[in-house]
PDB file of N, CA and C in Angstrom:
ATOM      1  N   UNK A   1     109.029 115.154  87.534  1.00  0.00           N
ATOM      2  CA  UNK A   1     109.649 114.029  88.214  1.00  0.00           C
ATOM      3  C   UNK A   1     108.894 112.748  87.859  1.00  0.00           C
ATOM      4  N   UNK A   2     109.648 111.333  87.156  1.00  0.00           N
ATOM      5  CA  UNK A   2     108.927 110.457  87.245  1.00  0.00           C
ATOM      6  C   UNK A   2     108.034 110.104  88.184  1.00  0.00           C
ATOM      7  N   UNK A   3     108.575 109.970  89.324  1.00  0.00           N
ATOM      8  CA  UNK A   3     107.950 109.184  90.004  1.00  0.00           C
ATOM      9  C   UNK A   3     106.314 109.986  90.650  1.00  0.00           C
ATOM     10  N   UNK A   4     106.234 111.181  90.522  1.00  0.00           N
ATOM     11  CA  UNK A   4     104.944 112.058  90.547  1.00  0.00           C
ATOM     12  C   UNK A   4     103.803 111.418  89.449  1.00  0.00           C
ATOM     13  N   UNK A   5     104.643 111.138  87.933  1.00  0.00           N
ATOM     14  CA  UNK A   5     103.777 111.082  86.868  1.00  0.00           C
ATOM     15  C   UNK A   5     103.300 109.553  87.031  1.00  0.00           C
ATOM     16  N   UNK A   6     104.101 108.335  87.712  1.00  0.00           N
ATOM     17  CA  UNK A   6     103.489 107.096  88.561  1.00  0.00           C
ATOM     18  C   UNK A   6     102.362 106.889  89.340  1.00  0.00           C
ATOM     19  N   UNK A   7     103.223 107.945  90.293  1.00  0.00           N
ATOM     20  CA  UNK A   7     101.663 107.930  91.343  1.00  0.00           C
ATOM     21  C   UNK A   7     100.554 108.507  91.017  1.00  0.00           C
ATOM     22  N   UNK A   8     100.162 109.534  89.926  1.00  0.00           N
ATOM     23  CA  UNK A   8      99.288 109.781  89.571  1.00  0.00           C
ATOM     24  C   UNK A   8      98.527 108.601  88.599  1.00  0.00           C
ATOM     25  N   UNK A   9      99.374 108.251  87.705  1.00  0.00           N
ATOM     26  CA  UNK A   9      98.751 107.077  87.212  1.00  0.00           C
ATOM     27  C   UNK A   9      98.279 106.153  88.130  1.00  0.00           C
ATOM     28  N   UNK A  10      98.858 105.504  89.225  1.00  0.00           N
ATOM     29  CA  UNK A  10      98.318 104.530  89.847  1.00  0.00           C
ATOM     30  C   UNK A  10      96.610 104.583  90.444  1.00  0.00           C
ATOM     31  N   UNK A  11      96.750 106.281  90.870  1.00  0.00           N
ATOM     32  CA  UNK A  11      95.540 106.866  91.348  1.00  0.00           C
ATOM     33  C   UNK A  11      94.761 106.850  90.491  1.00  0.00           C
ATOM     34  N   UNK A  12      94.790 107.225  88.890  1.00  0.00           N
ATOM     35  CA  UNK A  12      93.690 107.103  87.926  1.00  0.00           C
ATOM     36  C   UNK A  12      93.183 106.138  87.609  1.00  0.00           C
ATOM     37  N   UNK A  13      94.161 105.215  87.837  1.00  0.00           N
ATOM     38  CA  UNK A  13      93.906 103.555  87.861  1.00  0.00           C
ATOM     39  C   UNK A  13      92.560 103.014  88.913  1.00  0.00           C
ATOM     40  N   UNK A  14      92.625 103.376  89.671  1.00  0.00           N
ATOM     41  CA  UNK A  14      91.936 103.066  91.118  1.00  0.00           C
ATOM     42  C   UNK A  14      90.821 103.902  90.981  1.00  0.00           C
ATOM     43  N   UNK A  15      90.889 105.433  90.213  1.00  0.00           N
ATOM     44  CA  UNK A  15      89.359 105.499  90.027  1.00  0.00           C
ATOM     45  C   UNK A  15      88.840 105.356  88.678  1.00  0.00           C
ATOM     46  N   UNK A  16      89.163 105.070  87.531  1.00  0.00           N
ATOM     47  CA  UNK A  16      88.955 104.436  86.906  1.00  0.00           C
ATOM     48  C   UNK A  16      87.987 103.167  87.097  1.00  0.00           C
ATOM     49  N   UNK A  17      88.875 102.254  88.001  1.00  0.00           N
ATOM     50  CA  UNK A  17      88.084 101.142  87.722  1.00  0.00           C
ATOM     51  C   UNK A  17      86.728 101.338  88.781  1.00  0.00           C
ATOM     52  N   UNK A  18      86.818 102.133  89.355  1.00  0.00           N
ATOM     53  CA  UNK A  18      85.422 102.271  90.474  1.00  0.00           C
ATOM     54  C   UNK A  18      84.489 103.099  89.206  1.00  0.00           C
ATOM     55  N   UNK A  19      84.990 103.785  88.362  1.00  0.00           N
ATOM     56  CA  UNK A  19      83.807 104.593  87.300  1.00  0.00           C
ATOM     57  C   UNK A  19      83.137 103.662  86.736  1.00  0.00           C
ATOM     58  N   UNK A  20      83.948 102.206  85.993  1.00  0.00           N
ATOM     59  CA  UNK A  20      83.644 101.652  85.534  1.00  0.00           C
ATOM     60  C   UNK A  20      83.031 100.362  86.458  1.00  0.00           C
ATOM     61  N   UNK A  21      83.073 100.396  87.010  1.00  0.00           N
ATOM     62  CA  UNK A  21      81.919  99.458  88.223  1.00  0.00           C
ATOM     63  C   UNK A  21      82.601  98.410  88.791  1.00  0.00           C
ATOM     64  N   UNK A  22      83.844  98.796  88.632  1.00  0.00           N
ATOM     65  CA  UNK A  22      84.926  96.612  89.087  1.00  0.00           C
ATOM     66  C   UNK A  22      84.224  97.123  90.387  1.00  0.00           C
ATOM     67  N   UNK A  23      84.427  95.793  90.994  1.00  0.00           N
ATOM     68  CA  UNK A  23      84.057  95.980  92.457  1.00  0.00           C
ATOM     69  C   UNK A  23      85.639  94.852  92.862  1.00  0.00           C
ATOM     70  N   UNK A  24      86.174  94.130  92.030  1.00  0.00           N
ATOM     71  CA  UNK A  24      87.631  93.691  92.409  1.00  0.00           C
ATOM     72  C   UNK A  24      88.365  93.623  91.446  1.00  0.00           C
ATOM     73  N   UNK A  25      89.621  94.365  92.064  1.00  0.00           N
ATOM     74  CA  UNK A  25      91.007  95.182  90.757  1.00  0.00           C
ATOM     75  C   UNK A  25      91.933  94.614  91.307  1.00  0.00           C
ATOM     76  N   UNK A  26      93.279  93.985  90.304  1.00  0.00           N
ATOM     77  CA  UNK A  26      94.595  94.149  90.441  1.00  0.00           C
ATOM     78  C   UNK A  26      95.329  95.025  89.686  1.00  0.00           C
ATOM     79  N   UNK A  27      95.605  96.522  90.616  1.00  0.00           N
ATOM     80  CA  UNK A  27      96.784  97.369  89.575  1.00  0.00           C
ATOM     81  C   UNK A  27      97.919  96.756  89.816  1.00  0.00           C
ATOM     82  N   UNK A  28      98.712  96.229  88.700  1.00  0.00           N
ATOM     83  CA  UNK A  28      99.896  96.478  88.448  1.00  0.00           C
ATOM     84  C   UNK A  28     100.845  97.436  87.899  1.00  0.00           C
ATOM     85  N   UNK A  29     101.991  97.077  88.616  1.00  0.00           N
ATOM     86  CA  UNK A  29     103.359  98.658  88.410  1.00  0.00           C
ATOM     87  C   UNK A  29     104.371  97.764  88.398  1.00  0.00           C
ATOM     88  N   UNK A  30     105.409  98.099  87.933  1.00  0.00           N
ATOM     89  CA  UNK A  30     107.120  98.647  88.248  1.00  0.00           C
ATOM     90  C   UNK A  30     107.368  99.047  88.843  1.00  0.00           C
ATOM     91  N   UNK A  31     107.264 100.432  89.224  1.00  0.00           N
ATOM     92  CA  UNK A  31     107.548 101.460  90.115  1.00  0.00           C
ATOM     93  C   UNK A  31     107.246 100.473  91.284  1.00  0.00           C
ATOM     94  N   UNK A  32     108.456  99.942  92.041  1.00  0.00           N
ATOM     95  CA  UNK A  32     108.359  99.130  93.246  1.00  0.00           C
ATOM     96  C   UNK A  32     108.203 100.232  94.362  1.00  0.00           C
ATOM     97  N   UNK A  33     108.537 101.853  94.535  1.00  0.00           N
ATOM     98  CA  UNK A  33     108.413 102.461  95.614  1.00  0.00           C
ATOM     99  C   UNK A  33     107.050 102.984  95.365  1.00  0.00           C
ATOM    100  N   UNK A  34     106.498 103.353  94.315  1.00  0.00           N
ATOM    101  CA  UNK A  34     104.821 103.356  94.327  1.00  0.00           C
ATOM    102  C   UNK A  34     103.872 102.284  95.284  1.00  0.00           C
ATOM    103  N   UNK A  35     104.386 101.276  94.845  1.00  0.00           N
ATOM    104  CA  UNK A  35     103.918  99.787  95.171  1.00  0.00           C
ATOM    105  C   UNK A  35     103.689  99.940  97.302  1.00  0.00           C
ATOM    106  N   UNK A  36     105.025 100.113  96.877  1.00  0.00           N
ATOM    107  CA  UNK A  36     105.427  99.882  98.529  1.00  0.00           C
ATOM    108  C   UNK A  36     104.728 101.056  99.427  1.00  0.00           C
ATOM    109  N   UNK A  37     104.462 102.523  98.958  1.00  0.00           N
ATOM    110  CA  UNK A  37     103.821 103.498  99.280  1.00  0.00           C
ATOM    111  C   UNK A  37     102.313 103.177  99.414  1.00  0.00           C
ATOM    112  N   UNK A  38     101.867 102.561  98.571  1.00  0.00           N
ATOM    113  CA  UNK A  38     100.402 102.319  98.935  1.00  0.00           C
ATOM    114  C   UNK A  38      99.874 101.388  99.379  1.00  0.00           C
ATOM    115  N   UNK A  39     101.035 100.240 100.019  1.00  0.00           N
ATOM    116  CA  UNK A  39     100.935  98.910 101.222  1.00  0.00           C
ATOM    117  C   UNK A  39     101.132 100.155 102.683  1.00  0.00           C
ATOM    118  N   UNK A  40     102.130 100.579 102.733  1.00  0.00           N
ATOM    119  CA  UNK A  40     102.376 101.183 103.915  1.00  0.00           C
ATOM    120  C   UNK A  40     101.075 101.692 105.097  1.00  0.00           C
ATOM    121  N   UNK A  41     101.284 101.555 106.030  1.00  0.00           N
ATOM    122  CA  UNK A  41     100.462 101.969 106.957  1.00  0.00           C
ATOM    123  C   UNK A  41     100.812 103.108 107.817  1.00  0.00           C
ATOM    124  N   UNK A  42     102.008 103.747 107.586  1.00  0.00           N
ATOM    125  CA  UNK A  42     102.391 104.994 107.900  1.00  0.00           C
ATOM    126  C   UNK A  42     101.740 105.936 107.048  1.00  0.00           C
ATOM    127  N   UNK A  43     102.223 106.918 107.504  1.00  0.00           N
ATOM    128  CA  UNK A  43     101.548 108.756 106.745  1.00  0.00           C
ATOM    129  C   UNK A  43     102.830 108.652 106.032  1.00  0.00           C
ATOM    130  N   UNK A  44     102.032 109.301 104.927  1.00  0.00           N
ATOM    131  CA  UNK A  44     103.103 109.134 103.449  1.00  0.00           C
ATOM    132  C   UNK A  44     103.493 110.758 103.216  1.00  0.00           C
ATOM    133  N   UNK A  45     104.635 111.502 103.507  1.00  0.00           N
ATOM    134  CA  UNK A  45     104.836 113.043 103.182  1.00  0.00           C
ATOM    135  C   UNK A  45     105.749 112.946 102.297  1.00  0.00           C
ATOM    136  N   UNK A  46     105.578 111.973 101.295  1.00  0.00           N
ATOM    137  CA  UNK A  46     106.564 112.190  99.913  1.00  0.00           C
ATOM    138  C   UNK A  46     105.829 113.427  99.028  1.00  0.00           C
ATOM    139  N   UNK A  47     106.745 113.411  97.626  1.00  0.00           N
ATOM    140  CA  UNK A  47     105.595 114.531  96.877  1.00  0.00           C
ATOM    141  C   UNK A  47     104.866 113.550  95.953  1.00  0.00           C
ATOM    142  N   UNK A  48     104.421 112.749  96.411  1.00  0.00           N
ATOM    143  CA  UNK A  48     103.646 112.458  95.883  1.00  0.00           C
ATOM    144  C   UNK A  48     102.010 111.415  96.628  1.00  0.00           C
ATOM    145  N   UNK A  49     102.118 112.236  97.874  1.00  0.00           N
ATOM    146  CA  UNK A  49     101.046 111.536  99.590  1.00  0.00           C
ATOM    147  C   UNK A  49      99.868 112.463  98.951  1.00  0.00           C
ATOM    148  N   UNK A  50      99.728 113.042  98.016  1.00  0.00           N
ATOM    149  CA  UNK A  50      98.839 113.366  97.757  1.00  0.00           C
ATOM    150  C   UNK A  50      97.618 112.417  96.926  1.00  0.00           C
ATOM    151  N   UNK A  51      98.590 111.786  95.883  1.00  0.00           N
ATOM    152  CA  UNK A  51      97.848 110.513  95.363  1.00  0.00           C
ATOM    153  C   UNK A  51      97.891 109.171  95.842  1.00  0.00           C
ATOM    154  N   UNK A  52      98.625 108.709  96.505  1.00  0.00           N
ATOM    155  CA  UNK A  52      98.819 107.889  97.245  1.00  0.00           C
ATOM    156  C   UNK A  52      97.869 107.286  98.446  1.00  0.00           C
ATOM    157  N   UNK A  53      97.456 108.857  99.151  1.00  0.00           N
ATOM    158  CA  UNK A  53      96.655 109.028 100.334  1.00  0.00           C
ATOM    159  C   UNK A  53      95.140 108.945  99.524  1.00  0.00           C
ATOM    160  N   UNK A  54      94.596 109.899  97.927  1.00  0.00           N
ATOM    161  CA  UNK A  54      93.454 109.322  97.728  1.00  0.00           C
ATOM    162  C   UNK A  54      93.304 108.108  97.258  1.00  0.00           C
ATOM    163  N   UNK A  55      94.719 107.583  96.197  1.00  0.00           N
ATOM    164  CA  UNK A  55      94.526 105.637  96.186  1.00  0.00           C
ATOM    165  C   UNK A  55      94.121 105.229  97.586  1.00  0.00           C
ATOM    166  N   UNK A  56      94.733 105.541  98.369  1.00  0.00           N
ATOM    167  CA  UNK A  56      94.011 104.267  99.102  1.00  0.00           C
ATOM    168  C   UNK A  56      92.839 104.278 100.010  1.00  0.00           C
ATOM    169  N   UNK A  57      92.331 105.578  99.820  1.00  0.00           N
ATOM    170  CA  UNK A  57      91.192 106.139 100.129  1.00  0.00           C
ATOM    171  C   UNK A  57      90.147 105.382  99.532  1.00  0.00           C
ATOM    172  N   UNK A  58      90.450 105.518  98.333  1.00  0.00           N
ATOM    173  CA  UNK A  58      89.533 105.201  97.332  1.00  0.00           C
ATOM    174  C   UNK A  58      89.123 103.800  96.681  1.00  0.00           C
ATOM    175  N   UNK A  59      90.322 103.122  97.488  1.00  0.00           N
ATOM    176  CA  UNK A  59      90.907 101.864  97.132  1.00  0.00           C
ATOM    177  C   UNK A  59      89.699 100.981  98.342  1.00  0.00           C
ATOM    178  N   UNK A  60      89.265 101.598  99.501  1.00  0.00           N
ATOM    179  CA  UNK A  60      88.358 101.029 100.138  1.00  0.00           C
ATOM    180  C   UNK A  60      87.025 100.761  99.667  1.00  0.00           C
ATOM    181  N   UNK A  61      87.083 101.345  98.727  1.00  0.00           N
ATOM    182  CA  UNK A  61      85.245 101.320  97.943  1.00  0.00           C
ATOM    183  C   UNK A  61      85.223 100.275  97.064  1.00  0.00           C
ATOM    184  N   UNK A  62      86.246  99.278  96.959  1.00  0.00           N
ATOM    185  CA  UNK A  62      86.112  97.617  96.461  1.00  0.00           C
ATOM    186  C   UNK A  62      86.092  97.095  97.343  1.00  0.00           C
ATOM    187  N   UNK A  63      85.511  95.963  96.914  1.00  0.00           N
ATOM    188  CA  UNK A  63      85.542  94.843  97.806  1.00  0.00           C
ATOM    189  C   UNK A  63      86.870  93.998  97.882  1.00  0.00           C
ATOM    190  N   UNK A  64      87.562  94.137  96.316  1.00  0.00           N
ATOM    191  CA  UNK A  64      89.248  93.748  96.992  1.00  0.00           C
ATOM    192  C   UNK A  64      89.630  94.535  96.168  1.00  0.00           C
ATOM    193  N   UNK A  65      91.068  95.460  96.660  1.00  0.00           N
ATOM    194  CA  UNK A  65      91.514  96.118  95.589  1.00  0.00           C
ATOM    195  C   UNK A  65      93.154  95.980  96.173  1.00  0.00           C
ATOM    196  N   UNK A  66      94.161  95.218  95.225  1.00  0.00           N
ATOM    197  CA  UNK A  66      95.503  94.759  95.255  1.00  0.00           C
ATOM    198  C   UNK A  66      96.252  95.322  94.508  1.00  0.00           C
ATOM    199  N   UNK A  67      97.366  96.309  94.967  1.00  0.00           N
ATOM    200  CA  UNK A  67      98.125  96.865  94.268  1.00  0.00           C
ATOM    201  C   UNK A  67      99.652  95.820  93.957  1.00  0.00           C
ATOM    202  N   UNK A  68     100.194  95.625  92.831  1.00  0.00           N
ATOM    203  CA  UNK A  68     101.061  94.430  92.870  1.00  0.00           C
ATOM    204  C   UNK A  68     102.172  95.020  92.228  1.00  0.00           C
ATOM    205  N   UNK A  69     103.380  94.587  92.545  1.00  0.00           N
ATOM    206  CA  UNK A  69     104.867  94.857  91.965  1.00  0.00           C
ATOM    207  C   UNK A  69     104.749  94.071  91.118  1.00  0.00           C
ATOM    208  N   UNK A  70     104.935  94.251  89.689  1.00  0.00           N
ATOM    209  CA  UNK A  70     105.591  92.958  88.461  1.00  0.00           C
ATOM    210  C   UNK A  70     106.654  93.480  88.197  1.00  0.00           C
ATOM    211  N   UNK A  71     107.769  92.808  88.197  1.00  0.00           N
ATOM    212  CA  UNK A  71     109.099  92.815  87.713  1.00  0.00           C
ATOM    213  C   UNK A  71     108.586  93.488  85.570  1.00  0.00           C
ATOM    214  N   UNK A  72     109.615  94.427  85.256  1.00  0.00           N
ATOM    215  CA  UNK A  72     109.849  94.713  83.997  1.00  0.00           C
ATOM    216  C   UNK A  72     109.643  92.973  83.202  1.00  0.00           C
ATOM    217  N   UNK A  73     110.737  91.790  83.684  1.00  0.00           N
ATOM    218  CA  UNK A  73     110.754  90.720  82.479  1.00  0.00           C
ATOM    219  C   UNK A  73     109.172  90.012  82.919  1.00  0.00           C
ATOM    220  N   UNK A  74     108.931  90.304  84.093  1.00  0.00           N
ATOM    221  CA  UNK A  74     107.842  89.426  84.128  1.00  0.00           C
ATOM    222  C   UNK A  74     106.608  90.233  83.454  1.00  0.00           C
ATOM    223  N   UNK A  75     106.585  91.117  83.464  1.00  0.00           N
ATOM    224  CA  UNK A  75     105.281  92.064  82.547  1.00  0.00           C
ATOM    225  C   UNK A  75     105.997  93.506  81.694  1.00  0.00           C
ATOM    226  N   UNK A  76     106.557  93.035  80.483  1.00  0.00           N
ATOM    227  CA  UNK A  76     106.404  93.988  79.888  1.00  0.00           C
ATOM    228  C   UNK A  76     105.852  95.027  79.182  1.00  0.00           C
ATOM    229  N   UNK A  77     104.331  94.272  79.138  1.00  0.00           N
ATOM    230  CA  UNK A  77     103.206  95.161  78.382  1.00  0.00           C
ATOM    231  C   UNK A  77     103.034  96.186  79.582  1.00  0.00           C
ATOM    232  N   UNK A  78     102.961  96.033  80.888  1.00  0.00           N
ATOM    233  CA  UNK A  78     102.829  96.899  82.314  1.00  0.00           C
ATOM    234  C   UNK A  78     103.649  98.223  81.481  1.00  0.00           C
ATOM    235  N   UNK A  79     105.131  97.600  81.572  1.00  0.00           N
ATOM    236  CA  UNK A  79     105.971  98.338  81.346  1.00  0.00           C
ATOM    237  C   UNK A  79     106.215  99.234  80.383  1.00  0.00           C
ATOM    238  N   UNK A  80     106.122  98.647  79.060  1.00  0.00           N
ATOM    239  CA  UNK A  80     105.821  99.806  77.624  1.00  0.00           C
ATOM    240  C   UNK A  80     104.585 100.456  77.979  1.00  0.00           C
ATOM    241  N   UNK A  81     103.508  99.981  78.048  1.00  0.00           N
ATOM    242  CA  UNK A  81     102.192 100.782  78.119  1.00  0.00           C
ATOM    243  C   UNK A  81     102.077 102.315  79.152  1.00  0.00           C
ATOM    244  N   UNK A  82     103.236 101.732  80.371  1.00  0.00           N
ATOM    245  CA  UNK A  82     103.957 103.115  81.506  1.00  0.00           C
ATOM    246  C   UNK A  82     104.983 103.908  80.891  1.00  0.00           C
ATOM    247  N   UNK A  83     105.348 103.210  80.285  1.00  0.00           N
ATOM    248  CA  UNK A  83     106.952 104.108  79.265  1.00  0.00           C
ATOM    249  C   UNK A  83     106.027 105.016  78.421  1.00  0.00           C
ATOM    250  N   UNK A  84     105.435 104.622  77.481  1.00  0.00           N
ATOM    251  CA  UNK A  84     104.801 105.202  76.512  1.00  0.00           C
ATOM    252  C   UNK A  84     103.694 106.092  76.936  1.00  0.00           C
ATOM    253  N   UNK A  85     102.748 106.318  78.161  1.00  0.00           N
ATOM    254  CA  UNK A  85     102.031 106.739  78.040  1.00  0.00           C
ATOM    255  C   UNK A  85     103.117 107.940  78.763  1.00  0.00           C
ATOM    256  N   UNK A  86     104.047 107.642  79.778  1.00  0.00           N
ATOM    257  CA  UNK A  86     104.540 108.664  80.232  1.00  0.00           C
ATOM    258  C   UNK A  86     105.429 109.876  79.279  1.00  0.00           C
ATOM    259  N   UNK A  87     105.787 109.026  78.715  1.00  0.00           N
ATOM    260  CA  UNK A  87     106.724 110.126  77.387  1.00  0.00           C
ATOM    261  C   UNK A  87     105.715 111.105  76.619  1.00  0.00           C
ATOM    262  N   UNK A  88     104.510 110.487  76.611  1.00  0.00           N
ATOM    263  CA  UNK A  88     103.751 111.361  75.308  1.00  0.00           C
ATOM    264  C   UNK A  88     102.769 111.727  76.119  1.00  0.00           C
ATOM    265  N   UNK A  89     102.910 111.765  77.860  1.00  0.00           N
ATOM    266  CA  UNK A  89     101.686 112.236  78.790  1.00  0.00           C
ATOM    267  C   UNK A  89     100.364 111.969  78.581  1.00  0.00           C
ATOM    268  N   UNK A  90     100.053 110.929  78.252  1.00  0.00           N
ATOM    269  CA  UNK A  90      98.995 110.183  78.012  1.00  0.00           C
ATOM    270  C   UNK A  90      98.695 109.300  79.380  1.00  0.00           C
ATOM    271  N   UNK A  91      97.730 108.415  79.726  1.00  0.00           N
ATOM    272  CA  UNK A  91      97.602 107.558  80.009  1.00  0.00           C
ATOM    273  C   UNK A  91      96.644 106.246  78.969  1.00  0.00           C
ATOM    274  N   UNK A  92      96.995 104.601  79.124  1.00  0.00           N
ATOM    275  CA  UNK A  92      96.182 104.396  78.836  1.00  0.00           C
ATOM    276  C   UNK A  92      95.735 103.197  79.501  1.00  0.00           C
ATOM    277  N   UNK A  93      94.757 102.692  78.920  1.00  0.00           N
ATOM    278  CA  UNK A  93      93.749 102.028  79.729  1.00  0.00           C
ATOM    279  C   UNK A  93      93.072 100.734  78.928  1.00  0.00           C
ATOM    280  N   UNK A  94      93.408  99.468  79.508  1.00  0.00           N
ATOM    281  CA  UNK A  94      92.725  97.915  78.041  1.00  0.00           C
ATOM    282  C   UNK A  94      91.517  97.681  78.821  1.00  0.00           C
ATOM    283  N   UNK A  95      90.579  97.166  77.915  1.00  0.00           N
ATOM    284  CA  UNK A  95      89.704  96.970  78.477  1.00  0.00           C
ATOM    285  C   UNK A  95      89.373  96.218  76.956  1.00  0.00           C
ATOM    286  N   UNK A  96      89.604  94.630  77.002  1.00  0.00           N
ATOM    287  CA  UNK A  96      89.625  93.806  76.241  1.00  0.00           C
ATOM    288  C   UNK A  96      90.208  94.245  74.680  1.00  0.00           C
ATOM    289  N   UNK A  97      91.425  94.964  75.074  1.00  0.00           N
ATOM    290  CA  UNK A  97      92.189  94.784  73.653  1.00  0.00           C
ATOM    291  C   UNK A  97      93.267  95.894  74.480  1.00  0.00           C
ATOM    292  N   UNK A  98      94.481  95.836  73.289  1.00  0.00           N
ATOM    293  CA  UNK A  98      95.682  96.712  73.372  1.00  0.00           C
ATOM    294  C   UNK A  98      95.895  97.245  71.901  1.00  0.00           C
ATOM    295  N   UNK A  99      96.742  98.819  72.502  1.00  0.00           N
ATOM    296  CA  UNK A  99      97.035  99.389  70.930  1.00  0.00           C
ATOM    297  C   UNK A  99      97.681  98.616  70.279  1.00  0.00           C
ATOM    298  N   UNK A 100      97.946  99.040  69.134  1.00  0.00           N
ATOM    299  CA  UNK A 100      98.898  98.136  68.111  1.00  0.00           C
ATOM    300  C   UNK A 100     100.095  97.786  68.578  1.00  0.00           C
ATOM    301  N   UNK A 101     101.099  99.122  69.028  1.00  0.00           N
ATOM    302  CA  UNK A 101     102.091  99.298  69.238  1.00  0.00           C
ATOM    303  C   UNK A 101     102.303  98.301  70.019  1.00  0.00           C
ATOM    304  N   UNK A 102     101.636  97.561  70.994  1.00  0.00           N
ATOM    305  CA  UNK A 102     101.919  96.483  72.119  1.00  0.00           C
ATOM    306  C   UNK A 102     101.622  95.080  72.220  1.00  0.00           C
ATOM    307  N   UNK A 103     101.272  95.108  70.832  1.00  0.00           N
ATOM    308  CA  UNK A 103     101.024  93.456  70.808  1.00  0.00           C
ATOM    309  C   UNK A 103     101.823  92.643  70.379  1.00  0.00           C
ATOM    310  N   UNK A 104     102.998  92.670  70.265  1.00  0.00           N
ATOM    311  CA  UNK A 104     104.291  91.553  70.238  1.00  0.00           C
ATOM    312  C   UNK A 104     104.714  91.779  71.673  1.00  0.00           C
ATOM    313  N   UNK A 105     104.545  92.595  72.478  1.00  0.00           N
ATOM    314  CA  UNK A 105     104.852  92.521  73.709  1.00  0.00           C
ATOM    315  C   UNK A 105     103.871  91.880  74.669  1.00  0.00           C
ATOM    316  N   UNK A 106     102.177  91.783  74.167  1.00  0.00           N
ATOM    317  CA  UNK A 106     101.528  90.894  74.823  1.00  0.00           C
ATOM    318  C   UNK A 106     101.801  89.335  75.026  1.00  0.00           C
ATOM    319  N   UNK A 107     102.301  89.496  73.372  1.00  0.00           N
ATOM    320  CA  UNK A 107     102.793  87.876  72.753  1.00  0.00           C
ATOM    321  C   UNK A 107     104.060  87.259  74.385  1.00  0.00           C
ATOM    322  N   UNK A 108     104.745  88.150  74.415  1.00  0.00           N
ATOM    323  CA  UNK A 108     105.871  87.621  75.249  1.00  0.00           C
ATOM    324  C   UNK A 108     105.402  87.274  76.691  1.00  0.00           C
ATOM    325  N   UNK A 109     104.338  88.266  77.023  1.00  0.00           N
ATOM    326  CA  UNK A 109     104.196  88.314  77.887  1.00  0.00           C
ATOM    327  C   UNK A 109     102.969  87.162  78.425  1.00  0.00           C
ATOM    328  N   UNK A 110     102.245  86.522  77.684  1.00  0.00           N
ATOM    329  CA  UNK A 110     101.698  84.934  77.258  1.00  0.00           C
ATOM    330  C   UNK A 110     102.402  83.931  77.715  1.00  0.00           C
ATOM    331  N   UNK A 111     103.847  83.942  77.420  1.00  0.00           N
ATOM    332  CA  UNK A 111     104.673  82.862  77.524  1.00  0.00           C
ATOM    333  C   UNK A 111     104.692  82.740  79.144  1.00  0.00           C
ATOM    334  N   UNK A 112     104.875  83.992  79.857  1.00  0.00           N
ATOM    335  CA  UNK A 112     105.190  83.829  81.576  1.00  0.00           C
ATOM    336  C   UNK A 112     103.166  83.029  82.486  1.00  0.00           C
ATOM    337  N   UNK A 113     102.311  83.092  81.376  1.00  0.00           N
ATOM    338  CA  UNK A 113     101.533  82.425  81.829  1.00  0.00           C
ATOM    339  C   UNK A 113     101.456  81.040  82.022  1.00  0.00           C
ATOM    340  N   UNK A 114     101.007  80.502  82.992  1.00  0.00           N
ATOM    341  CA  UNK A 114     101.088  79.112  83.024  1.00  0.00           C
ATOM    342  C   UNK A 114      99.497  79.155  82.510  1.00  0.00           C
ATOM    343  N   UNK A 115      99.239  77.977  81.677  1.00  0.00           N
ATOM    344  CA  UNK A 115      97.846  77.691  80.685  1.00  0.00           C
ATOM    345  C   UNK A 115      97.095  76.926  81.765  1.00  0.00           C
ATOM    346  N   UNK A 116      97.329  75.997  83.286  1.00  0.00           N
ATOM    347  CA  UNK A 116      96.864  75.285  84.249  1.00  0.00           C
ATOM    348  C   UNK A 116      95.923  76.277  85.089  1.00  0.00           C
ATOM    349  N   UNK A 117      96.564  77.719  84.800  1.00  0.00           N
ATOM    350  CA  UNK A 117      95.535  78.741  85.532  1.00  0.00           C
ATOM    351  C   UNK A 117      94.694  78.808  85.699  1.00  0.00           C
TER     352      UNK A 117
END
């Protein structure tokens, strides 16, 4: 089920960046019901409250940690980099660069920056 192979990503995401020492993360997704699952303050018994419940477990051991909806046009690198890792069951992970495959999609995704930032 997609949306299992999401929430697990989101969760690797979140410990990921605690392995690597962030002490403040923004994950971004698509998956708007991921998103919305790990704002919630209810008990989560989807099939997927298993990762969900340690994101945000785990999500307390930053000092800020923001899970964010980006629209597909507004971040497409989000989006191929989730397409692609999900098809070939991969995950992956930038950490000052992107594969090949995604850099005309970084390019686009430049343009939705404002440079005043």
């Amino acid at each position: 089920m997609m949306t299992d192979r999401y929430g697990e990503v989101k969760h690797l995401a979140v410990q990921m960046g605690l392995n690597l020492g962030f002490m403040e993360v923004m994950i971004e997704g698509d998956a708007l019901a991921i998103v919305k699952k790990l704002h919630a303050n209810h008990d989560d018994r989807s099939v997927i409250s298993a990762y969900t419940i340690d994101s945000k477990s785990l999500s307390a051991n930053y000092n800020r940690c923001v899970f964010v909806h980006t629209s597909r046009k507004e971040n497409g690198l989000t989006h191929l980099l989730d397409s692609e890792g999900i098809c070939k069951g991969e995950t992956t992970y930038m950490v000052e660069g992107v594969p090949p495959f995604a850099t005309s999609e970084v390019e686009k995704d430049m343009w939705w920056t404002d440079p005043s930032d």
